[in-house]
PDBML (XML) file of the C-alpha atoms, coordinates in Angstrom:
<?xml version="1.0" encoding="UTF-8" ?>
<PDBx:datablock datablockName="MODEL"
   xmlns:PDBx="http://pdbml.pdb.org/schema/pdbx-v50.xsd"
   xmlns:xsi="http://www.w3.org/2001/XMLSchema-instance"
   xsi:schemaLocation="http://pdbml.pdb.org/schema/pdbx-v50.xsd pdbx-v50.xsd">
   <PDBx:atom_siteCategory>
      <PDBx:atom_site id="1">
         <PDBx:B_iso_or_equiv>0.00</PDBx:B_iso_or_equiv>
         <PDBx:Cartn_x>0.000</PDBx:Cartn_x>
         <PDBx:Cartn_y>0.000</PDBx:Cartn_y>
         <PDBx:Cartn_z>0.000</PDBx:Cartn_z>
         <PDBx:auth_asym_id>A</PDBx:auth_asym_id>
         <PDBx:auth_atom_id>CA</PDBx:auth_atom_id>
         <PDBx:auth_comp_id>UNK</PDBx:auth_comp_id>
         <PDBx:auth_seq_id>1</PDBx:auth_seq_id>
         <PDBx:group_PDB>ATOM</PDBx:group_PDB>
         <PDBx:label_alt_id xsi:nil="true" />
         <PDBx:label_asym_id>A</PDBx:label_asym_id>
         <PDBx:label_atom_id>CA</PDBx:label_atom_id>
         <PDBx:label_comp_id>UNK</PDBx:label_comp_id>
         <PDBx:label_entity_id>1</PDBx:label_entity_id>
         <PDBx:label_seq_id>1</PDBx:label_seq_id>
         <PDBx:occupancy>1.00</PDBx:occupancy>
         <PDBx:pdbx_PDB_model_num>1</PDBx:pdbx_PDB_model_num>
         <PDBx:type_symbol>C</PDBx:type_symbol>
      </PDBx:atom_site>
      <PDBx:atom_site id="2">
         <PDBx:B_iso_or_equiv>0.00</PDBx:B_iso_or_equiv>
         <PDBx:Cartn_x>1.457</PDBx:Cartn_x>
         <PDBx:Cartn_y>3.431</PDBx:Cartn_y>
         <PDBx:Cartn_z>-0.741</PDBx:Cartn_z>
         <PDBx:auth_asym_id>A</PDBx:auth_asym_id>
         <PDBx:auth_atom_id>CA</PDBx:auth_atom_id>
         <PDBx:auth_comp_id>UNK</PDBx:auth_comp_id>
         <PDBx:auth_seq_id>2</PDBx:auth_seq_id>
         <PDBx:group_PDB>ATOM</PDBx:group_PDB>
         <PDBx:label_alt_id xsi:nil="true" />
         <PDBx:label_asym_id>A</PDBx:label_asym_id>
         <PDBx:label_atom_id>CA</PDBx:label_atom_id>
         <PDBx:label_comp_id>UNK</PDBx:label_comp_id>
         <PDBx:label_entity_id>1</PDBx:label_entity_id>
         <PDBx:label_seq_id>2</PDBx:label_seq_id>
         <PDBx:occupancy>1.00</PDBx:occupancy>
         <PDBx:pdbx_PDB_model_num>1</PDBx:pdbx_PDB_model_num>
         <PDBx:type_symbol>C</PDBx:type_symbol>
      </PDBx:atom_site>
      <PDBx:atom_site id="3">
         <PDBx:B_iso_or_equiv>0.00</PDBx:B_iso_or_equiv>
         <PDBx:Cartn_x>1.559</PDBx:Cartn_x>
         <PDBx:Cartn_y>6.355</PDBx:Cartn_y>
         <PDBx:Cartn_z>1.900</PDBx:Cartn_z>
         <PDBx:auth_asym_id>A</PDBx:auth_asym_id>
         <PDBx:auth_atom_id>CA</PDBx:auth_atom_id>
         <PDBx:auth_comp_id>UNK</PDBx:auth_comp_id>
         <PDBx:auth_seq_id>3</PDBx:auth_seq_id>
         <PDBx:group_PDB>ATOM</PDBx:group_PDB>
         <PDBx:label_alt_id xsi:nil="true" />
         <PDBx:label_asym_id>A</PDBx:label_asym_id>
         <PDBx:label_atom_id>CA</PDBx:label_atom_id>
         <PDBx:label_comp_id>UNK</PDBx:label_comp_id>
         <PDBx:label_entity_id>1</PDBx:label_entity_id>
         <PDBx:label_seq_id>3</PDBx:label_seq_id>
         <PDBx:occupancy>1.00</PDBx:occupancy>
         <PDBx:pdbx_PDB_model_num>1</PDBx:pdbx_PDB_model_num>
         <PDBx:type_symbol>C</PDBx:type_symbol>
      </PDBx:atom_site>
      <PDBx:atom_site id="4">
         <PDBx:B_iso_or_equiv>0.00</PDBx:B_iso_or_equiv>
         <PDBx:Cartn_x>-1.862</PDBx:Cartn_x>
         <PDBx:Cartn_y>8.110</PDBx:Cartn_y>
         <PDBx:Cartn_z>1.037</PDBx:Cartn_z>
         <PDBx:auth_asym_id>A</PDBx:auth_asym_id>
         <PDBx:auth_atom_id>CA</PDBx:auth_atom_id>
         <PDBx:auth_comp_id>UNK</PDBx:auth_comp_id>
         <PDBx:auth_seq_id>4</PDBx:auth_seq_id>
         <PDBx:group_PDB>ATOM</PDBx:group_PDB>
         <PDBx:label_alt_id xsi:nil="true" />
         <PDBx:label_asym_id>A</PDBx:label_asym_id>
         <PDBx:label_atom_id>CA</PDBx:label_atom_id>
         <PDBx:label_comp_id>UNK</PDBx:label_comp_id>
         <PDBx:label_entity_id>1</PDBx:label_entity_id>
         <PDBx:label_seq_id>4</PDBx:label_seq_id>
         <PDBx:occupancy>1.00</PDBx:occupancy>
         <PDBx:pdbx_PDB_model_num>1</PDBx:pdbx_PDB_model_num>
         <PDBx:type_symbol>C</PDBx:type_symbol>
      </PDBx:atom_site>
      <PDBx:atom_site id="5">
         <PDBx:B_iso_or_equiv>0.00</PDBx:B_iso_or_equiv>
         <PDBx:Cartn_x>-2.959</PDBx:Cartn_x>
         <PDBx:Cartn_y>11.167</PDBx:Cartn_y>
         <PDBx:Cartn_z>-0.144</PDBx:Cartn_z>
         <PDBx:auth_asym_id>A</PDBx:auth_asym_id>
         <PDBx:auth_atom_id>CA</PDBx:auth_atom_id>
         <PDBx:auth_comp_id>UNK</PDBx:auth_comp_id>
         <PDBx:auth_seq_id>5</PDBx:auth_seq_id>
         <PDBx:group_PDB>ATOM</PDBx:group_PDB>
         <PDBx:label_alt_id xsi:nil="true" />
         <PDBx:label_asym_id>A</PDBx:label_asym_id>
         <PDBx:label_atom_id>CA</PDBx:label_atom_id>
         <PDBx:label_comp_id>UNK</PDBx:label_comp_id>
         <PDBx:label_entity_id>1</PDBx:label_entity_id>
         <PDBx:label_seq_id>5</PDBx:label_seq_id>
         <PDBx:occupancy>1.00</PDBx:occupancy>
         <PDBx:pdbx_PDB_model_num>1</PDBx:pdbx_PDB_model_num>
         <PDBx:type_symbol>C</PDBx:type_symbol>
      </PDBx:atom_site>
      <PDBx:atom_site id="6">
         <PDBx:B_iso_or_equiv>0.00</PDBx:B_iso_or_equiv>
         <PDBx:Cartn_x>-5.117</PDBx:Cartn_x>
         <PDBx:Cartn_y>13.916</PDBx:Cartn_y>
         <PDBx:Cartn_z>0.541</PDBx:Cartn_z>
         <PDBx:auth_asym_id>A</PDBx:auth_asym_id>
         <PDBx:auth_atom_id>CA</PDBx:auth_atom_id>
         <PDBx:auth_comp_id>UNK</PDBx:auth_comp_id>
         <PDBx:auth_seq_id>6</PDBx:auth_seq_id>
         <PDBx:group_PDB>ATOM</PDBx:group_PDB>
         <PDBx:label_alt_id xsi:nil="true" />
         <PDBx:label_asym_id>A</PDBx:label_asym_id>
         <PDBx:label_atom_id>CA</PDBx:label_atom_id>
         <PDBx:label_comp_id>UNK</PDBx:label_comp_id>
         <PDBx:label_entity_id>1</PDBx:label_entity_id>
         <PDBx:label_seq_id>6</PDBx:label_seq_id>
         <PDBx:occupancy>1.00</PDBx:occupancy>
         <PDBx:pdbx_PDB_model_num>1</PDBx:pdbx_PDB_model_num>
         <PDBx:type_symbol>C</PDBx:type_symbol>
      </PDBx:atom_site>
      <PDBx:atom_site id="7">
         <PDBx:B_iso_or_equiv>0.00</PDBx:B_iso_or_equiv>
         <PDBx:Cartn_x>-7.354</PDBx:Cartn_x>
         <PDBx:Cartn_y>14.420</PDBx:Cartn_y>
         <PDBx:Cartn_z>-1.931</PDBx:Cartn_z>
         <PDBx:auth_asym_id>A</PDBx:auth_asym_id>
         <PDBx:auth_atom_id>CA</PDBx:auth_atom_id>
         <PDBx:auth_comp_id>UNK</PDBx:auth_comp_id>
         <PDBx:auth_seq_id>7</PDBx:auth_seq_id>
         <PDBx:group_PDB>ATOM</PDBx:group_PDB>
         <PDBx:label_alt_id xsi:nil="true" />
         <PDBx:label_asym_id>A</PDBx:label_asym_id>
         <PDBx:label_atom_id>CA</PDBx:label_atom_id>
         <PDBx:label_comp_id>UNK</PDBx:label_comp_id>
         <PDBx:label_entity_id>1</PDBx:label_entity_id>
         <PDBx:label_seq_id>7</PDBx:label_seq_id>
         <PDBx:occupancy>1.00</PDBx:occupancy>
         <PDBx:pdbx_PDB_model_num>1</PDBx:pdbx_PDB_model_num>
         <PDBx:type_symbol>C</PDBx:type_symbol>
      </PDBx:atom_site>
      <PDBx:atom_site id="8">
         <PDBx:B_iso_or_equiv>0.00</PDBx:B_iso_or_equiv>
         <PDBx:Cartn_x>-8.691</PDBx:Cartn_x>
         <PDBx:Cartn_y>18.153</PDBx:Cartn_y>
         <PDBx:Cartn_z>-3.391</PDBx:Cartn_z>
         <PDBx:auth_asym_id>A</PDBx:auth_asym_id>
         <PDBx:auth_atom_id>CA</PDBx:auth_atom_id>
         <PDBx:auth_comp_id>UNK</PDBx:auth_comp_id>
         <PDBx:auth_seq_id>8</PDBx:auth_seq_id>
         <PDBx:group_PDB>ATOM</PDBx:group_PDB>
         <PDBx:label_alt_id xsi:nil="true" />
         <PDBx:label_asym_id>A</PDBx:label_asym_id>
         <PDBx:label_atom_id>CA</PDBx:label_atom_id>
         <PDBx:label_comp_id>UNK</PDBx:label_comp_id>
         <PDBx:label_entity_id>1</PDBx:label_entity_id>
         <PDBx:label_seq_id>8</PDBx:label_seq_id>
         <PDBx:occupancy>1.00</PDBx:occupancy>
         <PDBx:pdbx_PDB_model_num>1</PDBx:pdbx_PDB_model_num>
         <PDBx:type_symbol>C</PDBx:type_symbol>
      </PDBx:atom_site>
      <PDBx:atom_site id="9">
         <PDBx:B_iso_or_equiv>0.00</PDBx:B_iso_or_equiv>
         <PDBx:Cartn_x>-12.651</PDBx:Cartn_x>
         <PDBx:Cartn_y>17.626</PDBx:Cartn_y>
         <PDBx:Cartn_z>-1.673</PDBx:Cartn_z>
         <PDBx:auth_asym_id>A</PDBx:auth_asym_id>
         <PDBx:auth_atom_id>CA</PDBx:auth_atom_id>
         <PDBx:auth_comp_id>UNK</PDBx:auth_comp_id>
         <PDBx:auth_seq_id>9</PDBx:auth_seq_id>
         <PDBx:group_PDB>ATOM</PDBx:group_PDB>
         <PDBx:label_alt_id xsi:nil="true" />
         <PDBx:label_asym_id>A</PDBx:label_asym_id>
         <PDBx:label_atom_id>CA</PDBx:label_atom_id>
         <PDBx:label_comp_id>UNK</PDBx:label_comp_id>
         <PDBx:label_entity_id>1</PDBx:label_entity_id>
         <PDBx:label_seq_id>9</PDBx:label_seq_id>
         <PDBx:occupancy>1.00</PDBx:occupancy>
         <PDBx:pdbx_PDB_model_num>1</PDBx:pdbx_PDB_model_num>
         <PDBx:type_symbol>C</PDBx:type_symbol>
      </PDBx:atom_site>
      <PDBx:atom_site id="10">
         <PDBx:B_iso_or_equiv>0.00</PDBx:B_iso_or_equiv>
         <PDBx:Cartn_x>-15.048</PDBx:Cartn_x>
         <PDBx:Cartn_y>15.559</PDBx:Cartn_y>
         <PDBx:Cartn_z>0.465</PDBx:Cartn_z>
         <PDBx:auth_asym_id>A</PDBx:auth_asym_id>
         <PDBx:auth_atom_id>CA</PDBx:auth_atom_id>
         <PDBx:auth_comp_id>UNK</PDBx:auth_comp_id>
         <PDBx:auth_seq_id>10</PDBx:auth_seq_id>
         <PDBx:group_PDB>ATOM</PDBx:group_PDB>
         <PDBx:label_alt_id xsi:nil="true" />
         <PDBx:label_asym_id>A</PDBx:label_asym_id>
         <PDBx:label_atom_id>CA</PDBx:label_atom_id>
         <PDBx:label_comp_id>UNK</PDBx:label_comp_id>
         <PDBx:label_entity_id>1</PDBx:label_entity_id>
         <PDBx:label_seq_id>10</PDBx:label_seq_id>
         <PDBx:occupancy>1.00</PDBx:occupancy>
         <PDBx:pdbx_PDB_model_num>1</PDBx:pdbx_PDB_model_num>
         <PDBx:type_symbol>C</PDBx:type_symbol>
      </PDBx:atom_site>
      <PDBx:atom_site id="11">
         <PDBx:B_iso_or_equiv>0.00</PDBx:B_iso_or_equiv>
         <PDBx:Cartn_x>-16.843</PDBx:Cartn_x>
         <PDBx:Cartn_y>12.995</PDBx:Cartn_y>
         <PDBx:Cartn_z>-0.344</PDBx:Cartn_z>
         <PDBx:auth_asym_id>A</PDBx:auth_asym_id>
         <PDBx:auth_atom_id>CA</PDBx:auth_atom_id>
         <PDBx:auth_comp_id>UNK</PDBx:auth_comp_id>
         <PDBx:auth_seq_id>11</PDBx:auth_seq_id>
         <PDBx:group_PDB>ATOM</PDBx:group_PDB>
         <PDBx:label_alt_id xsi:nil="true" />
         <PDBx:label_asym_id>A</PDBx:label_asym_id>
         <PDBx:label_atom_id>CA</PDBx:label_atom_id>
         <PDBx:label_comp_id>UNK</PDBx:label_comp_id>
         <PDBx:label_entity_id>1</PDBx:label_entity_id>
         <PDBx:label_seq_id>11</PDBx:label_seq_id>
         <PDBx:occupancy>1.00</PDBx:occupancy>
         <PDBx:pdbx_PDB_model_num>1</PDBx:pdbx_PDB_model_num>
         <PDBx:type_symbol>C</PDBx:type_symbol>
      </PDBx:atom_site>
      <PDBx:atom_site id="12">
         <PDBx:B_iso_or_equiv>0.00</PDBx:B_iso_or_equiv>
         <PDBx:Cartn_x>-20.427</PDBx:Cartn_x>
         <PDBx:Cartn_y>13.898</PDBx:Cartn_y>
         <PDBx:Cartn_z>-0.786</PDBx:Cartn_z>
         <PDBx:auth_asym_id>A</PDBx:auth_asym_id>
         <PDBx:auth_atom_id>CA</PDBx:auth_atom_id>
         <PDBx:auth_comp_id>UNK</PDBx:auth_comp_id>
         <PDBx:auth_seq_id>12</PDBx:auth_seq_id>
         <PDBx:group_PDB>ATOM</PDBx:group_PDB>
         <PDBx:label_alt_id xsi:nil="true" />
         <PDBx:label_asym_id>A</PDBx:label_asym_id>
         <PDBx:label_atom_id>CA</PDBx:label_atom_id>
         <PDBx:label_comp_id>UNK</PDBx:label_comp_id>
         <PDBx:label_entity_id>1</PDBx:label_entity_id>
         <PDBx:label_seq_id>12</PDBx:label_seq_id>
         <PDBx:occupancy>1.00</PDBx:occupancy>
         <PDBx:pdbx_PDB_model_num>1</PDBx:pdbx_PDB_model_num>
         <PDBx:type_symbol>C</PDBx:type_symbol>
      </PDBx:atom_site>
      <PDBx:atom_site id="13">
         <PDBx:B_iso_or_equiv>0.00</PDBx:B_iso_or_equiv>
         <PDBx:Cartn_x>-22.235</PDBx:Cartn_x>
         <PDBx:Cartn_y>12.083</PDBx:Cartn_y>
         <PDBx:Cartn_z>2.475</PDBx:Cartn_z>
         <PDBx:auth_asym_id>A</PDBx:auth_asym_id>
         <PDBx:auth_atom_id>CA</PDBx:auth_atom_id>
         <PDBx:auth_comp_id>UNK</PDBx:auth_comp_id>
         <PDBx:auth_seq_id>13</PDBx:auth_seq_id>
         <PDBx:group_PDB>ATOM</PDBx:group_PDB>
         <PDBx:label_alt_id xsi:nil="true" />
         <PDBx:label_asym_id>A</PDBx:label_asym_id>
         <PDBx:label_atom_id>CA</PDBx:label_atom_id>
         <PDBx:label_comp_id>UNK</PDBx:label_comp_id>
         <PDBx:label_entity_id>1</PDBx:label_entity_id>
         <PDBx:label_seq_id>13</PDBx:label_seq_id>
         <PDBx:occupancy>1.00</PDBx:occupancy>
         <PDBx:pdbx_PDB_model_num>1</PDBx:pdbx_PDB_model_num>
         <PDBx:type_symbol>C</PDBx:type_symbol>
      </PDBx:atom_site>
      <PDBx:atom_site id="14">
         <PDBx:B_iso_or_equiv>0.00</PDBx:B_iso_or_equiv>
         <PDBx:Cartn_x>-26.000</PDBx:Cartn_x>
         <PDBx:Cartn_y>13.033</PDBx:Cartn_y>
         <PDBx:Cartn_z>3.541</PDBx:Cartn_z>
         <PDBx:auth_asym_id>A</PDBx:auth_asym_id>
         <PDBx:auth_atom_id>CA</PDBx:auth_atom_id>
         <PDBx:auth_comp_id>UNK</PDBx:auth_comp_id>
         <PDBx:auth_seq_id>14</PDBx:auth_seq_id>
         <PDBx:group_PDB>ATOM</PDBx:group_PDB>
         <PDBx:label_alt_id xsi:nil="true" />
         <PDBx:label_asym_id>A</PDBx:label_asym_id>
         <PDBx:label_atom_id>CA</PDBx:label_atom_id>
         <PDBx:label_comp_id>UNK</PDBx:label_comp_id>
         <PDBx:label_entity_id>1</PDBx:label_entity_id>
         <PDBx:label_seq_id>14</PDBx:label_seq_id>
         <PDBx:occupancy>1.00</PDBx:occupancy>
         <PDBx:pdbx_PDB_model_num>1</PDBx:pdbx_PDB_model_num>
         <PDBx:type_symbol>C</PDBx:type_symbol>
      </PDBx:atom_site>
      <PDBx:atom_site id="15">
         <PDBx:B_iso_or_equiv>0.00</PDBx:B_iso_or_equiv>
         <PDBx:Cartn_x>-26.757</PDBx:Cartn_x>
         <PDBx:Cartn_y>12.118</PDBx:Cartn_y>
         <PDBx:Cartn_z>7.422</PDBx:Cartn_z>
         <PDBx:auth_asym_id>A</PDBx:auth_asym_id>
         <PDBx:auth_atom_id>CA</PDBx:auth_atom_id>
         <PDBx:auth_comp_id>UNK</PDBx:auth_comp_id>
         <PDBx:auth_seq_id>15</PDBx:auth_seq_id>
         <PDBx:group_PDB>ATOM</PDBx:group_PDB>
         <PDBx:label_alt_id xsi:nil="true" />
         <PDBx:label_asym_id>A</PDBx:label_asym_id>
         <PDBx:label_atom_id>CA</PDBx:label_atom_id>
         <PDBx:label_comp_id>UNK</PDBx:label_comp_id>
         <PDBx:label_entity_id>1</PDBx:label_entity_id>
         <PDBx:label_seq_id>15</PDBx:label_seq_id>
         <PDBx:occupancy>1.00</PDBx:occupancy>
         <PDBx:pdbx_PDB_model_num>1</PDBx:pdbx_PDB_model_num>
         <PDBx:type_symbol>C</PDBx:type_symbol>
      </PDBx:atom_site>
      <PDBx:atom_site id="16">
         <PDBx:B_iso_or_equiv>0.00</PDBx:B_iso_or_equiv>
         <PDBx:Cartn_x>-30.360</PDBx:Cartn_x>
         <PDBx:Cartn_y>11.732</PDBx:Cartn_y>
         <PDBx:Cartn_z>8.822</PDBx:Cartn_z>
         <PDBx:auth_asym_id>A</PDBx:auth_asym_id>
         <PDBx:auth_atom_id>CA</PDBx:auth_atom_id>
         <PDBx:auth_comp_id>UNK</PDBx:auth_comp_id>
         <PDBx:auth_seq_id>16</PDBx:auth_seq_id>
         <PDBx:group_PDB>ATOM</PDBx:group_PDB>
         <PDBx:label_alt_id xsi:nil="true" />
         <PDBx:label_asym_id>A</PDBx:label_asym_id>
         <PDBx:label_atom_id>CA</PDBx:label_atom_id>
         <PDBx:label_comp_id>UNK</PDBx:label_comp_id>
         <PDBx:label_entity_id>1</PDBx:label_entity_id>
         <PDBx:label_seq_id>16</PDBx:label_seq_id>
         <PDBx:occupancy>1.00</PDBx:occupancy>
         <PDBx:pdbx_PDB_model_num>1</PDBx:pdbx_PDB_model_num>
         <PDBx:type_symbol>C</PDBx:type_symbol>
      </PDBx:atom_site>
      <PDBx:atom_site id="17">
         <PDBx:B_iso_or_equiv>0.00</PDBx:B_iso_or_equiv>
         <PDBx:Cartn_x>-30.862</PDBx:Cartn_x>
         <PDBx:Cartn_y>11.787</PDBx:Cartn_y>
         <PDBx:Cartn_z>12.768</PDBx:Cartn_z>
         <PDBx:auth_asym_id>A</PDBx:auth_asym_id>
         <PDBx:auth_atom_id>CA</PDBx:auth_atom_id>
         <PDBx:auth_comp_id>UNK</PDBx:auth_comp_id>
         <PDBx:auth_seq_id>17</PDBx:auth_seq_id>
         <PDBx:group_PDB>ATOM</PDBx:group_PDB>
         <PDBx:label_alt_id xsi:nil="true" />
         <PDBx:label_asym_id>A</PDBx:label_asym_id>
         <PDBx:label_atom_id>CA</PDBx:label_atom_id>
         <PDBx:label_comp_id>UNK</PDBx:label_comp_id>
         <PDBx:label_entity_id>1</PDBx:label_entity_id>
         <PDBx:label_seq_id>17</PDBx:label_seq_id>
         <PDBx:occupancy>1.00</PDBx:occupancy>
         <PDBx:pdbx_PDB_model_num>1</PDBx:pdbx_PDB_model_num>
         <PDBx:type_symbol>C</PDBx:type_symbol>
      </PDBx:atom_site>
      <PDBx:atom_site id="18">
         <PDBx:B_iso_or_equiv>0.00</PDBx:B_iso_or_equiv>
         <PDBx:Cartn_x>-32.863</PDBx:Cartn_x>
         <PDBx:Cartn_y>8.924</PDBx:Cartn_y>
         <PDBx:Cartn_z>13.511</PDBx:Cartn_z>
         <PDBx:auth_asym_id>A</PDBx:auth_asym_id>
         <PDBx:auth_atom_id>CA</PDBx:auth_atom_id>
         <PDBx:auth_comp_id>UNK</PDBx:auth_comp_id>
         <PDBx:auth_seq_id>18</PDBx:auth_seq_id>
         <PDBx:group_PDB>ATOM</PDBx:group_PDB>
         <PDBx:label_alt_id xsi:nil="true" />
         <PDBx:label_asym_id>A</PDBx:label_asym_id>
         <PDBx:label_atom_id>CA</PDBx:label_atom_id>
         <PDBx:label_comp_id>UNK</PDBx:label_comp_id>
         <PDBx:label_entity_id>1</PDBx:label_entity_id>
         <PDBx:label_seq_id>18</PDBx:label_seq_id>
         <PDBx:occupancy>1.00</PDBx:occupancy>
         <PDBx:pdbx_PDB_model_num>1</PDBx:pdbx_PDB_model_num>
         <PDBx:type_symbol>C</PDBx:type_symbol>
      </PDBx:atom_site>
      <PDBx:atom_site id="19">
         <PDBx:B_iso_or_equiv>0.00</PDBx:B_iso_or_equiv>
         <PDBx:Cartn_x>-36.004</PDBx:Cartn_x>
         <PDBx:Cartn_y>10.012</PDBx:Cartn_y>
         <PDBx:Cartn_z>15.543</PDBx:Cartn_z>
         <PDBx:auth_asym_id>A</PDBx:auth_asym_id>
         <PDBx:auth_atom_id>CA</PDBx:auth_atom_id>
         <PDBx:auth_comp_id>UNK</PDBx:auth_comp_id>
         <PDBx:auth_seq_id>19</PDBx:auth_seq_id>
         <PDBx:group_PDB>ATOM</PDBx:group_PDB>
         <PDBx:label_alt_id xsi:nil="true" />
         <PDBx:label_asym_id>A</PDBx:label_asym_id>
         <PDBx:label_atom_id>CA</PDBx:label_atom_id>
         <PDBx:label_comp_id>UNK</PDBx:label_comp_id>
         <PDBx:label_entity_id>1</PDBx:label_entity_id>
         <PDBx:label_seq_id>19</PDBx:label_seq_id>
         <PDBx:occupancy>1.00</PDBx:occupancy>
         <PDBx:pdbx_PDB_model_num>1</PDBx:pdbx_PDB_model_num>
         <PDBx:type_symbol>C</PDBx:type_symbol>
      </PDBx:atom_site>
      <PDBx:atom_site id="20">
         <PDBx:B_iso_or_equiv>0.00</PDBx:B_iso_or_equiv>
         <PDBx:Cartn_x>-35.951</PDBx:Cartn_x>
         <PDBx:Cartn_y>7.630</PDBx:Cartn_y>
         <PDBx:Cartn_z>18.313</PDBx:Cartn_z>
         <PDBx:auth_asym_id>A</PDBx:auth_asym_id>
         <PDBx:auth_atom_id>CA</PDBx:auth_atom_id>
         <PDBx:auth_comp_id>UNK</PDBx:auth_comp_id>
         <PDBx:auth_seq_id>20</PDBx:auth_seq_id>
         <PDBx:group_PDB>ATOM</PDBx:group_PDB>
         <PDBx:label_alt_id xsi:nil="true" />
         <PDBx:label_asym_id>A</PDBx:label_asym_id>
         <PDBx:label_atom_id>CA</PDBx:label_atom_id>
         <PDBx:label_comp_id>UNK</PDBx:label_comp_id>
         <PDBx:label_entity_id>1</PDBx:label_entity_id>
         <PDBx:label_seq_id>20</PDBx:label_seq_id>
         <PDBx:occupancy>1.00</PDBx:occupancy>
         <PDBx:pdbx_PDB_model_num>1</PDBx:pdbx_PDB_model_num>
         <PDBx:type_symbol>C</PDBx:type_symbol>
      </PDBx:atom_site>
      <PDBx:atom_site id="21">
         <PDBx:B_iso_or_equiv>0.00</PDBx:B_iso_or_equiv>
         <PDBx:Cartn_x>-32.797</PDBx:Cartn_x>
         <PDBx:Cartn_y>8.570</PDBx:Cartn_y>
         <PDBx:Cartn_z>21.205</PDBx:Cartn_z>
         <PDBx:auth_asym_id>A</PDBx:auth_asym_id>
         <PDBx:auth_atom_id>CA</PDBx:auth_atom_id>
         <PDBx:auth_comp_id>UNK</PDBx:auth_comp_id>
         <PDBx:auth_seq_id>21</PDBx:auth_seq_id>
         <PDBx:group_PDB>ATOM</PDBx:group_PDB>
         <PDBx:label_alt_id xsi:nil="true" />
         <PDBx:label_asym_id>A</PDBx:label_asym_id>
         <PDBx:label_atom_id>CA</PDBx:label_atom_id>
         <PDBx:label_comp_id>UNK</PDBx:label_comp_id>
         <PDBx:label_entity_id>1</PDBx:label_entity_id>
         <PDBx:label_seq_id>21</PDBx:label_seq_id>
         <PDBx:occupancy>1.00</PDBx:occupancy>
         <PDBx:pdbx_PDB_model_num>1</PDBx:pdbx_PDB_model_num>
         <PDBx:type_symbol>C</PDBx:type_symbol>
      </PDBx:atom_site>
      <PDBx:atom_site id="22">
         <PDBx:B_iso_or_equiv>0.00</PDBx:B_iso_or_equiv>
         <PDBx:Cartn_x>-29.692</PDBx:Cartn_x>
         <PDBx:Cartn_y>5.986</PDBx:Cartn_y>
         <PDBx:Cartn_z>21.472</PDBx:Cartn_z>
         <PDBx:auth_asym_id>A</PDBx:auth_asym_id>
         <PDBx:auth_atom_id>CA</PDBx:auth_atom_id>
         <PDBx:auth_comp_id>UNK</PDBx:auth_comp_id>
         <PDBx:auth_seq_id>22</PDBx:auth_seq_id>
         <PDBx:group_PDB>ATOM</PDBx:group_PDB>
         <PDBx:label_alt_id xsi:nil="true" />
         <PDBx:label_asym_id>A</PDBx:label_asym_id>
         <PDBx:label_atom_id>CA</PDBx:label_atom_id>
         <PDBx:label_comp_id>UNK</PDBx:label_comp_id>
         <PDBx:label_entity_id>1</PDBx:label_entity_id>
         <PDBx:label_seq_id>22</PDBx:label_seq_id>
         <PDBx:occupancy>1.00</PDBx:occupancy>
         <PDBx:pdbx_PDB_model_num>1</PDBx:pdbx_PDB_model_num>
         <PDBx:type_symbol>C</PDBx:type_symbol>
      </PDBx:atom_site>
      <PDBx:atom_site id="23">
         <PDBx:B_iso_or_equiv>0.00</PDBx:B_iso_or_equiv>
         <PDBx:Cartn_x>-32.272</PDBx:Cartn_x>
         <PDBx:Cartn_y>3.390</PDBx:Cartn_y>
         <PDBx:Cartn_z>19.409</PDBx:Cartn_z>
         <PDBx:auth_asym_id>A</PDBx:auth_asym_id>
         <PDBx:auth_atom_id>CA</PDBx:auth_atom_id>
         <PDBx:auth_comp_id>UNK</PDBx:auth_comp_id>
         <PDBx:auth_seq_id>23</PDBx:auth_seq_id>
         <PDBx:group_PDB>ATOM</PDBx:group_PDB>
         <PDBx:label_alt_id xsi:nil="true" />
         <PDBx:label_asym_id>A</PDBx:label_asym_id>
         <PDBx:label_atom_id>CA</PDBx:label_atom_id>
         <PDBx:label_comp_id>UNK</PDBx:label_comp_id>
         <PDBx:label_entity_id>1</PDBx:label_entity_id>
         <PDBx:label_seq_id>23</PDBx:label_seq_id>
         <PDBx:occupancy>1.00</PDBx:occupancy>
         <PDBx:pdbx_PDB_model_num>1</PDBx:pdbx_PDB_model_num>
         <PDBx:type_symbol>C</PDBx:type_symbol>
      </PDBx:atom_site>
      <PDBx:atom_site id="24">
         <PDBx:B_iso_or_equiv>0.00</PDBx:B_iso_or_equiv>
         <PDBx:Cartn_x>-29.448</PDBx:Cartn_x>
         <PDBx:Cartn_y>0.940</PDBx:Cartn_y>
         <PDBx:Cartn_z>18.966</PDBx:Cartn_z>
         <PDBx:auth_asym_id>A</PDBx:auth_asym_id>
         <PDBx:auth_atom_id>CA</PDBx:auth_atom_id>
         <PDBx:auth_comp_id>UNK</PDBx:auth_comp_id>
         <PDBx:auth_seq_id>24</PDBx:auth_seq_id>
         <PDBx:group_PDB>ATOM</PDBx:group_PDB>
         <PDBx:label_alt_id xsi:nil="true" />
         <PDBx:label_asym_id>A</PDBx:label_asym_id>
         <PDBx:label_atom_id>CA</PDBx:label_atom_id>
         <PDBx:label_comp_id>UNK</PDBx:label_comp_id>
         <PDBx:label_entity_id>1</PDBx:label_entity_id>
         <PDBx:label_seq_id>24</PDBx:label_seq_id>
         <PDBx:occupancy>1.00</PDBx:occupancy>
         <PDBx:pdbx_PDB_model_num>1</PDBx:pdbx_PDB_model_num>
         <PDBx:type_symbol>C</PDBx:type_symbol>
      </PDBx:atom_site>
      <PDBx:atom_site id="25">
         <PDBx:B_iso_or_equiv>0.00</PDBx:B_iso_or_equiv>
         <PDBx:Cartn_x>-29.074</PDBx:Cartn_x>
         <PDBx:Cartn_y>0.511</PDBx:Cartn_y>
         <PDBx:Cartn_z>15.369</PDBx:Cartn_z>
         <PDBx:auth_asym_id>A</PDBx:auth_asym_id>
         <PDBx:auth_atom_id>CA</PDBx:auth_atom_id>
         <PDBx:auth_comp_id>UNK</PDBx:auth_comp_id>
         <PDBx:auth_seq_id>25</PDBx:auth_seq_id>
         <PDBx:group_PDB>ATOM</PDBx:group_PDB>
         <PDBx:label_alt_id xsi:nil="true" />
         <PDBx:label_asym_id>A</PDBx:label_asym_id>
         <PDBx:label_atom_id>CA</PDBx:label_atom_id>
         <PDBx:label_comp_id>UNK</PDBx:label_comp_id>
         <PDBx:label_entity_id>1</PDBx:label_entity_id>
         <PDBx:label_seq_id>25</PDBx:label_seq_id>
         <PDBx:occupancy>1.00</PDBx:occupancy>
         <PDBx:pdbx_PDB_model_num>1</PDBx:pdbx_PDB_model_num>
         <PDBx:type_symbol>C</PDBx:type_symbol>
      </PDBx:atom_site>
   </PDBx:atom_siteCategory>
</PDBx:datablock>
């Protein structure tokens, strides 16, 4: 494996809170 790199952006990642506190997923 080479020594990595940091690429020029993000990846593009959507979160949604799930309604329900510590539900255990």
């Amino acid at each position: 494996q080479a020594a990595p790199s940091v690429p020029v952006a993000a990846p593009t990642i959507a979160t949604y809170p799930v309604p329900t506190p510590d539900a255990g997923i």
